[in-house]
Protein backbone atom coordinates (compact mmCIF):
# COMPACT_ATOMS: atom_id res chain seq x y z
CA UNK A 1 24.40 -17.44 -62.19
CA UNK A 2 23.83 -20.79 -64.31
CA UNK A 3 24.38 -20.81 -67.88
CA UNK A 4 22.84 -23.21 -69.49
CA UNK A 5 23.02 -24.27 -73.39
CA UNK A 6 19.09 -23.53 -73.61
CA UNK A 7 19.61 -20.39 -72.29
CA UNK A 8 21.81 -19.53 -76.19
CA UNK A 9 19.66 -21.22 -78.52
CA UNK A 10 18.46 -17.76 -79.68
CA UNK A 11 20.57 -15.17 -79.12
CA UNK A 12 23.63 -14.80 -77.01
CA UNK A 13 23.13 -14.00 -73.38
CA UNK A 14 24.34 -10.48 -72.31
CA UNK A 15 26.44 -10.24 -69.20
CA UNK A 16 25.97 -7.21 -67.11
CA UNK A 17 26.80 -8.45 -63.52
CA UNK A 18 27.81 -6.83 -60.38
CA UNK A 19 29.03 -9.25 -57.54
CA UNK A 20 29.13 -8.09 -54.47
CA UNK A 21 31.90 -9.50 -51.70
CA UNK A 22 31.02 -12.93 -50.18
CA UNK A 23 29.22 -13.68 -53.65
CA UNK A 24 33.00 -15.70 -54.44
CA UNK A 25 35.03 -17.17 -52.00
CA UNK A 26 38.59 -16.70 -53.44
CA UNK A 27 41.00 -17.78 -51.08
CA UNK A 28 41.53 -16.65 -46.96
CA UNK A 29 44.76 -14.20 -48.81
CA UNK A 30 42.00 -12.44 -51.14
CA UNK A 31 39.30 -10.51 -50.12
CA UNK A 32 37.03 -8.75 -52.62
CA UNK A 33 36.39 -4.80 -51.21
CA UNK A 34 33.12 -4.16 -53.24
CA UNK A 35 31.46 -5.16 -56.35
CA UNK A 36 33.46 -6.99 -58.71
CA UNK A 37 31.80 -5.75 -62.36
CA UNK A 38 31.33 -8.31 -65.22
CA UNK A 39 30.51 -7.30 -68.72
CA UNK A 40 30.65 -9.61 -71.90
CA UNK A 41 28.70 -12.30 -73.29
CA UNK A 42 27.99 -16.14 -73.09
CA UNK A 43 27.14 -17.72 -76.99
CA UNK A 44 26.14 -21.17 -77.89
CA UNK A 45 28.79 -22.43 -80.63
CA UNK A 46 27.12 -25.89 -82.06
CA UNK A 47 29.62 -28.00 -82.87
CA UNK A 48 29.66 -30.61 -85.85
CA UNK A 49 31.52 -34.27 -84.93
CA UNK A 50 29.55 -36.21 -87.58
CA UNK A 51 26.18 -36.03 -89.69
CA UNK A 52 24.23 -36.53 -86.06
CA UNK A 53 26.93 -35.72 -83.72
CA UNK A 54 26.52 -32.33 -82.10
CA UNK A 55 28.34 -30.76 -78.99
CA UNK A 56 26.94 -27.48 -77.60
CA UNK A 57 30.15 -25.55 -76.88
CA UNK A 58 29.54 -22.48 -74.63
CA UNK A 59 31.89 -19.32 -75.59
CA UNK A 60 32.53 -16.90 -72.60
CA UNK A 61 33.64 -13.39 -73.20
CA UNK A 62 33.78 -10.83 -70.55
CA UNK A 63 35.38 -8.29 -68.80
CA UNK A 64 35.97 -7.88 -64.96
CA UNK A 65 37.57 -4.97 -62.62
CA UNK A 66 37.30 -4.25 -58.81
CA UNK A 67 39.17 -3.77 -55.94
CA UNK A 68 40.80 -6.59 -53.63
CA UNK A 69 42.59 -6.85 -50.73
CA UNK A 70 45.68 -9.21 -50.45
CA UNK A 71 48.20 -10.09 -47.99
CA UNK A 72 51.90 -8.84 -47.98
CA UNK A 73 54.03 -11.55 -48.96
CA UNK A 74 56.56 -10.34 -46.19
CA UNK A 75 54.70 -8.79 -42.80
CA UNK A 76 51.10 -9.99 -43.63
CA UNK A 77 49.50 -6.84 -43.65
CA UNK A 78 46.68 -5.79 -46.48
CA UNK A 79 47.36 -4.38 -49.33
CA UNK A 80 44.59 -2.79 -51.54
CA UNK A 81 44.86 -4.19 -55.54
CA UNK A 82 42.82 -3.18 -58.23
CA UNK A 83 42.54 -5.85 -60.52
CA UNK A 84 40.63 -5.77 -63.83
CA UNK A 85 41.01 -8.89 -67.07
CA UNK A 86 39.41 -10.20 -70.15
CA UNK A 87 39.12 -13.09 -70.72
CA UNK A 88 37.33 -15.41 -74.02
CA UNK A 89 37.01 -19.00 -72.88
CA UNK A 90 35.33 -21.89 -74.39
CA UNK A 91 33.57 -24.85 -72.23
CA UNK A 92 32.42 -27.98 -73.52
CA UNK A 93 30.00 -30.72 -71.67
CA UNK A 94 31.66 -33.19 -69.61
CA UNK A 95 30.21 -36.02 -71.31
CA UNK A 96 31.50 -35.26 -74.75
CA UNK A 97 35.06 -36.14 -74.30
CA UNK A 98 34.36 -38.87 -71.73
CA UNK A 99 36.39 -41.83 -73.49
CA UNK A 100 37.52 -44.43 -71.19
CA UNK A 101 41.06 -44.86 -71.40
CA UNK A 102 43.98 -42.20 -72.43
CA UNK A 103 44.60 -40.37 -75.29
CA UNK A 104 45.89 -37.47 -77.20
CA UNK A 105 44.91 -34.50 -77.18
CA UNK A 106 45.59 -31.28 -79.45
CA UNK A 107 47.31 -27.70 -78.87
CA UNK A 108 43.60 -26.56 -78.93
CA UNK A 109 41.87 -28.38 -76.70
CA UNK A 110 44.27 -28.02 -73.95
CA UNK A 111 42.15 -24.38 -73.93
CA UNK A 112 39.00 -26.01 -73.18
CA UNK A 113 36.92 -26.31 -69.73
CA UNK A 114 34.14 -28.18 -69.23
CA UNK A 115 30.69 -27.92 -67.65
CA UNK A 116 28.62 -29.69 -65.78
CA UNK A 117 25.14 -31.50 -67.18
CA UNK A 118 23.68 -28.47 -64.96
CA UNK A 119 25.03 -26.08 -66.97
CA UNK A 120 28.41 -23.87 -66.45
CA UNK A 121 28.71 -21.44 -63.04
CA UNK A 122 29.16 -18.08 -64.06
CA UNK A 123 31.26 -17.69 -60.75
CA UNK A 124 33.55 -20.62 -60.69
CA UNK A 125 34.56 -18.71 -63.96
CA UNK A 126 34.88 -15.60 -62.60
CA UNK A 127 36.29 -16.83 -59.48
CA UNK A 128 39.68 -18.47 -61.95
CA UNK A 129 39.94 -15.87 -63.95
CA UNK A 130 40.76 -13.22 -60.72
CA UNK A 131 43.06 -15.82 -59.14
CA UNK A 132 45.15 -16.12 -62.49
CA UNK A 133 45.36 -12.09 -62.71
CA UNK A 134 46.91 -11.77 -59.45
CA UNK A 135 50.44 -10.60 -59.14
CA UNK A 136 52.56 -13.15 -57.95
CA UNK A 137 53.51 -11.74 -54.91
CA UNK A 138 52.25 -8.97 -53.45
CA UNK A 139 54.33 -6.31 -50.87
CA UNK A 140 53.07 -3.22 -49.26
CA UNK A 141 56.02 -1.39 -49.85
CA UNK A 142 58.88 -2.20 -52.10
CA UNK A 143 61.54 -2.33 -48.82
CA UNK A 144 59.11 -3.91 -46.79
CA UNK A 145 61.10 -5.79 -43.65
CA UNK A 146 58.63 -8.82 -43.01
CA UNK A 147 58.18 -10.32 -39.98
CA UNK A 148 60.69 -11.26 -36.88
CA UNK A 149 61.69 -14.71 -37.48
CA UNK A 150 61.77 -15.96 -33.77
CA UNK A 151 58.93 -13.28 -32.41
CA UNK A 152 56.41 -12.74 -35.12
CA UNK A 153 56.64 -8.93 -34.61
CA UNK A 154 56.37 -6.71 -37.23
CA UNK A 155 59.36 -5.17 -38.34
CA UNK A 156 58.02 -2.23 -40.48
CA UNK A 157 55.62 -1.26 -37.18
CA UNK A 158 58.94 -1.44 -34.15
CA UNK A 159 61.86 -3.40 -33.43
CA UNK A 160 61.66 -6.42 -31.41
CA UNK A 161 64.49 -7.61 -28.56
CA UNK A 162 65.58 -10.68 -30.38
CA UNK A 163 69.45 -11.03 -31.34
CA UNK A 164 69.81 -10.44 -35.30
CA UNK A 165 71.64 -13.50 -35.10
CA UNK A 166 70.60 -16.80 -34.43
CA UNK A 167 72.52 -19.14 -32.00
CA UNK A 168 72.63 -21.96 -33.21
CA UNK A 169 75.77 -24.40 -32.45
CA UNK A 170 74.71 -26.56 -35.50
CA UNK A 171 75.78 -23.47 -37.31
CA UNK A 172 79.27 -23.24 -35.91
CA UNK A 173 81.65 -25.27 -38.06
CA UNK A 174 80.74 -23.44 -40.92
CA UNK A 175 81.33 -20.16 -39.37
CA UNK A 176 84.60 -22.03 -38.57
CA UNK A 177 85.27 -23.11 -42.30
CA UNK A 178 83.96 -19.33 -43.69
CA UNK A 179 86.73 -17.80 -41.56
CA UNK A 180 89.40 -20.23 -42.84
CA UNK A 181 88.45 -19.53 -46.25
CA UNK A 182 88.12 -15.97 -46.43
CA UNK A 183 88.79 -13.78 -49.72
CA UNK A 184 92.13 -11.62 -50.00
């Protein structure tokens, strides 16, 4: 869904969406289970830079929850995650802080996004905002036992026939030096 400024002119534009999976692509660890529902509201905010100087700043307030399916950090297996947010963002046009060059900005506009001339992508929004509420890592059980190093075999599902140990000879003179140095 495209919001546009023209769209806000007259009244603020009510959000009551429902995306189904495959409407986002996330990323190939996150996969969206069913609808993904979106309530808020998009509002133009005018603002004043000088006695002809306007920028049409779109505000974004909304809501999201739904159910996703991520990968275990450790054996790789899905795990279901509800997730649900708010968020209140404000986007500005692209053009209106295009100055060549660098320069300073303030605590307040490092809170800002931008749209495109188009307008601003109600998913691409939608589509951040679930990536930042993710947990940071993500196991299907708390004592989880990942994956066999060597084999790839999933150590929560059997045990595989590789030594717990690697053999390495790389390894060996500091096996040597932990023996010599042994506590007492």
């Amino acid at each position: 869904m495209l919001i546009t400024p023209a769209q806000l002119v007259d009244e603020p534009l009510k959000l009551d969406e429902s995306l189904l999976p495959g409407a986002i692509d996330y990323t190939q660890d996150v996969r969206q289970l069913g609808p993904l529902a979106l309530h808020g509201q998009a509002e133009l905010i005018v603002e004043h830079r000088g006695p002809k100087d306007f920028v049409d700043d779109i505000r974004l307030r909304a809501h999201f929850s739904g159910n996703f399916e991520l990968l275990c950090a450790r054996c790789l297996e899905p795990v279901a995650q509800p997730l649900k947010g708010d968020f209140d963002l404000i986007f500005r046009p692209e053009e209106a802080d295009a100055e060549p060059g660098e320069h300073a900005i303030t605590t307040d506009e490092t809170e800002i996004g931008y749209y495109e001339a188009s307008g601003l992508l109600l998913e691409d929004v939608v589509r951040e905002q679930v990536l930042l509420s993710l947990p940071g890592r993500t196991l299907c059980t708390p004592d989880c036992k990942g994956l066999c190093p060597r084999c790839g075999q999933n150590l929560n599902q059997a045990t595989c026939s590789c030594s717990s140990t690697p053999v390495d000879a790389r390894w060996n003179a500091l096996a040597a030096l932990a023996e010599t140095v042994k506590p007492q």
